[in-house]
Protein backbone atom coordinates (compact mmCIF):
# COMPACT_ATOMS: atom_id res chain seq x y z
CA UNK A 1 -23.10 33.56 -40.06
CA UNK A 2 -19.49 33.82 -41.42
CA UNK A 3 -18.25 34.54 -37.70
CA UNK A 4 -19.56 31.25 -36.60
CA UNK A 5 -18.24 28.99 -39.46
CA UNK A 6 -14.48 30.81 -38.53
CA UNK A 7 -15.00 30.20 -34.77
CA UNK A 8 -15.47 26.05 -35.84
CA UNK A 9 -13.09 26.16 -38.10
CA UNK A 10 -10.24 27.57 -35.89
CA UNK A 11 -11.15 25.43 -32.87
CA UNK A 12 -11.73 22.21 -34.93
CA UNK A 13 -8.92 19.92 -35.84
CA UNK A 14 -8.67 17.57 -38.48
CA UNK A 15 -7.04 13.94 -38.44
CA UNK A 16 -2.91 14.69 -38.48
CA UNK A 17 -2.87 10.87 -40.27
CA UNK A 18 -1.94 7.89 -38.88
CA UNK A 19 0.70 7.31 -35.98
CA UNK A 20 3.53 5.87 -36.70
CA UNK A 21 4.00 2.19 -35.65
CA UNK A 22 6.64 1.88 -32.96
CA UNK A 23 9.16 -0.32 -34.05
CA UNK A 24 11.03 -3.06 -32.05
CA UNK A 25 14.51 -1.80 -31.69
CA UNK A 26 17.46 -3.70 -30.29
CA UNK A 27 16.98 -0.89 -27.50
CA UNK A 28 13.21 -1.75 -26.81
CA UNK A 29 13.87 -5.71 -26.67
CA UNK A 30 16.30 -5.64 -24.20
CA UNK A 31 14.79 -2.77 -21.90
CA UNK A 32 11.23 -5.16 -22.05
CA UNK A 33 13.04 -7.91 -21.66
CA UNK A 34 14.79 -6.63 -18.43
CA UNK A 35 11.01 -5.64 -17.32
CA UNK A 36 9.51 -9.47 -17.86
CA UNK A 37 12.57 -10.68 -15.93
CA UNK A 38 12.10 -8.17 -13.12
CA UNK A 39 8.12 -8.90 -13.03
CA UNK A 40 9.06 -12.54 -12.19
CA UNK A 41 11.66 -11.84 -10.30
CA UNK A 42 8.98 -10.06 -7.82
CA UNK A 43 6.16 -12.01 -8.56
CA UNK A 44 7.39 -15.24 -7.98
CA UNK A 45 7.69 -15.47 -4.37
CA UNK A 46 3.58 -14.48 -4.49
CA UNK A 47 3.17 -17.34 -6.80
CA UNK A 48 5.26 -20.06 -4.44
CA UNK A 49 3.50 -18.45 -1.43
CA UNK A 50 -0.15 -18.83 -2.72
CA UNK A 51 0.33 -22.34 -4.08
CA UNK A 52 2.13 -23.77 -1.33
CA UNK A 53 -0.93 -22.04 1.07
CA UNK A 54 -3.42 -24.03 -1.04
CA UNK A 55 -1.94 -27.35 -0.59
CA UNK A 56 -2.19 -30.26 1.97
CA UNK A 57 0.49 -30.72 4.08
CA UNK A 58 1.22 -34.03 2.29
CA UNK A 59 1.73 -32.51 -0.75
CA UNK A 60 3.75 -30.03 0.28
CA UNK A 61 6.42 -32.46 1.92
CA UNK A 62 6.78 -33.59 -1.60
CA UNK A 63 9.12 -30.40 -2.64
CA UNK A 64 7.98 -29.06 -5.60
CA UNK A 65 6.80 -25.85 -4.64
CA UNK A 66 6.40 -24.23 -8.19
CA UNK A 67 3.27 -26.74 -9.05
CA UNK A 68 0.31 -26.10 -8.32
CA UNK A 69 -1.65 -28.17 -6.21
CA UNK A 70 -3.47 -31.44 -7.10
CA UNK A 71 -6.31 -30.58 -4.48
CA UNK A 72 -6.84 -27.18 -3.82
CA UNK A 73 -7.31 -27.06 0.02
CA UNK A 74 -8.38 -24.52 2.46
CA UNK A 75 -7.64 -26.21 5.34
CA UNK A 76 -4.23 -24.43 5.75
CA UNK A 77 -5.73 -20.86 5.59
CA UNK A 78 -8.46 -22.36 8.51
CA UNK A 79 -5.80 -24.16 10.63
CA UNK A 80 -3.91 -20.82 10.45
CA UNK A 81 -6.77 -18.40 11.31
CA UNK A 82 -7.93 -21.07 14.85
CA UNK A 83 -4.54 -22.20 15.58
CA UNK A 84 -1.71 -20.23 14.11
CA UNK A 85 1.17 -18.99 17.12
CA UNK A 86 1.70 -15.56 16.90
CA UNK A 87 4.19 -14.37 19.80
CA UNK A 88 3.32 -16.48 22.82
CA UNK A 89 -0.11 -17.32 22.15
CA UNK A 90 -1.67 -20.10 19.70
CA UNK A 91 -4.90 -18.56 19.28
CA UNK A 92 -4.21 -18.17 15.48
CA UNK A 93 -4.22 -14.54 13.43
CA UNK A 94 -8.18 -13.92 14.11
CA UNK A 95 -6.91 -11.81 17.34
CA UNK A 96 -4.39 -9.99 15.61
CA UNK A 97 -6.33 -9.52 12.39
CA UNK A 98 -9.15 -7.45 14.43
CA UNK A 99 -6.80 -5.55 16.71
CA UNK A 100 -5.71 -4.12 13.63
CA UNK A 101 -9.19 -3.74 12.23
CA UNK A 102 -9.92 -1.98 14.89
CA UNK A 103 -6.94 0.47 15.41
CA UNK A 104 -6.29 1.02 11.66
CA UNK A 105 -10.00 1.80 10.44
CA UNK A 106 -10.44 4.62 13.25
CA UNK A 107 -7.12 5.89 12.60
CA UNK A 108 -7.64 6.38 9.34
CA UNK A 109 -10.97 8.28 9.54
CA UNK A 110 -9.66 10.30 12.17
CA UNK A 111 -6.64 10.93 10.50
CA UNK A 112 -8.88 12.06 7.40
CA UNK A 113 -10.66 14.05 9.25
CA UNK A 114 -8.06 15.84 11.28
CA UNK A 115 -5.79 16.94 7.95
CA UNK A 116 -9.11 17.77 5.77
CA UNK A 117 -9.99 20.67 8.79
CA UNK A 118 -6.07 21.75 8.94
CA UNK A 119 -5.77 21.40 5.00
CA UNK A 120 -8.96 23.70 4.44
CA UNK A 121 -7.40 26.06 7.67
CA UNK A 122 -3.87 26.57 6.06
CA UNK A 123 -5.45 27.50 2.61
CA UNK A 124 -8.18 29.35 3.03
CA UNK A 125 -7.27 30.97 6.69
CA UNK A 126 -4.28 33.64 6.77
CA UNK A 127 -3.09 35.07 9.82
CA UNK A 128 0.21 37.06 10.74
CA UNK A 129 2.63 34.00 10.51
CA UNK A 130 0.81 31.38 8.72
CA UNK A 131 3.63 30.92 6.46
CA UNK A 132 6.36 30.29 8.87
CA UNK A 133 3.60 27.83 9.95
CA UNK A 134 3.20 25.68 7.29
CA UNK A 135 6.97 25.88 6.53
CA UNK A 136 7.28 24.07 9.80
CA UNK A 137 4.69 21.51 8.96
CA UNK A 138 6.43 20.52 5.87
CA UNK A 139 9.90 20.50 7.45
CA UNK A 140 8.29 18.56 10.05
CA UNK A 141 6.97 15.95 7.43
CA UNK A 142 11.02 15.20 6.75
CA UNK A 143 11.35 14.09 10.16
CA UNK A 144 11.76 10.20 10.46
CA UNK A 145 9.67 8.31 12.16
CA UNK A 146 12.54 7.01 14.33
CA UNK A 147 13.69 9.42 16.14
CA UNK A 148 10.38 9.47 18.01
CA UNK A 149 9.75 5.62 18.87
CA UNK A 150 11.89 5.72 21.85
CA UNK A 151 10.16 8.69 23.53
CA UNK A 152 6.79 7.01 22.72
CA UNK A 153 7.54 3.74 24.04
CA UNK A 154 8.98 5.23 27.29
CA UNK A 155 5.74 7.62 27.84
CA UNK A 156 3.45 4.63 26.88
CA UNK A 157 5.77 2.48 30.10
CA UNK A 158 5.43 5.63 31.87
CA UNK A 159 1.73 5.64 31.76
CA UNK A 160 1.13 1.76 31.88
CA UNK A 161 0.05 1.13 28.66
CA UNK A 162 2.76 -0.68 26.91
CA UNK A 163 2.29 -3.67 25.51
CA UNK A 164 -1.26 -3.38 25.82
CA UNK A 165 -4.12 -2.42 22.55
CA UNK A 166 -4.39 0.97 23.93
CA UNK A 167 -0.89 1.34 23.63
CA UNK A 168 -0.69 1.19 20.02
């Protein structure tokens, strides 16, 4: 009985009293008072492009982009989706919104898939050389992206597929 009470009483701990209140330094005003600025700084751009997007044209033309509208409209956001002109067609964003529906969502799941099986391989599968291996995945990661968009787009104008949805 005395062996239990000393296992409690060495794993329980008691209150160590109250924290003690931060207090607003000179330091602490200006570094949060840098952060509100920098907030806005970022956010405000959002804030013009959202209200502007929910305005009629009329109102728009009137210049005061930082109020926000009288009528909130959806018209814009519908006019843009039917009619918008991305590139050389005005068939609006619908057509570009799905193509990347439909290459993103796949790519992701494959992708997933693909580094879940090679992840699972690399730990739990050693062979003679798996460390070199793996070394030259991870250097590989450092390689940018660049360096391999011109090969790409001259094998996908080699193989007639540039420029086209199977292409990307």
């Amino acid at each position: 009985m005395a062996d239990v009470g000393m296992a409690q009483s060495a794993t329980m701990t008691g209150p160590r009293g109250a924290k003690p209140r931060k207090t607003l330094s000179p330091r602490n005003i200006m570094l949060y008072g840098i952060l509100i600025v920098v907030c806005v700084y970022y956010l405000l751009p959002l804030y013009v492009m959202v209200m502007t997007s929910l305005k009629g044209m009329p109102e728009v033309r009137l210049g005061n982009i930082f109020a926000p509208p009288v009528e909130i409209t959806f018209q814009p956001w519908v006019k843009a989706w039917k009619e918008a002109c991305t590139g050389l067609n005005c068939d609006g964003l619908s057509r570009g919104f799905w193509n990347s529906v439909l290459i993103t969502v796949p790519s992701v799941i494959v992708s997933i898939a693909i580094a879940s099986v090679n992840g699972y391989a690399l730990i739990n599968w050693r062979f003679k050389g798996s460390d070199i291996f793996f070394t030259i995945l991870i250097f590989g990661s450092f390689i940018p992206y660049q360096i391999m968009l011109y090969p790409i787009v001259i094998l996908l104008r080699e193989a007639g597929i540039y420029g086209t949805l199977w292409g990307l």
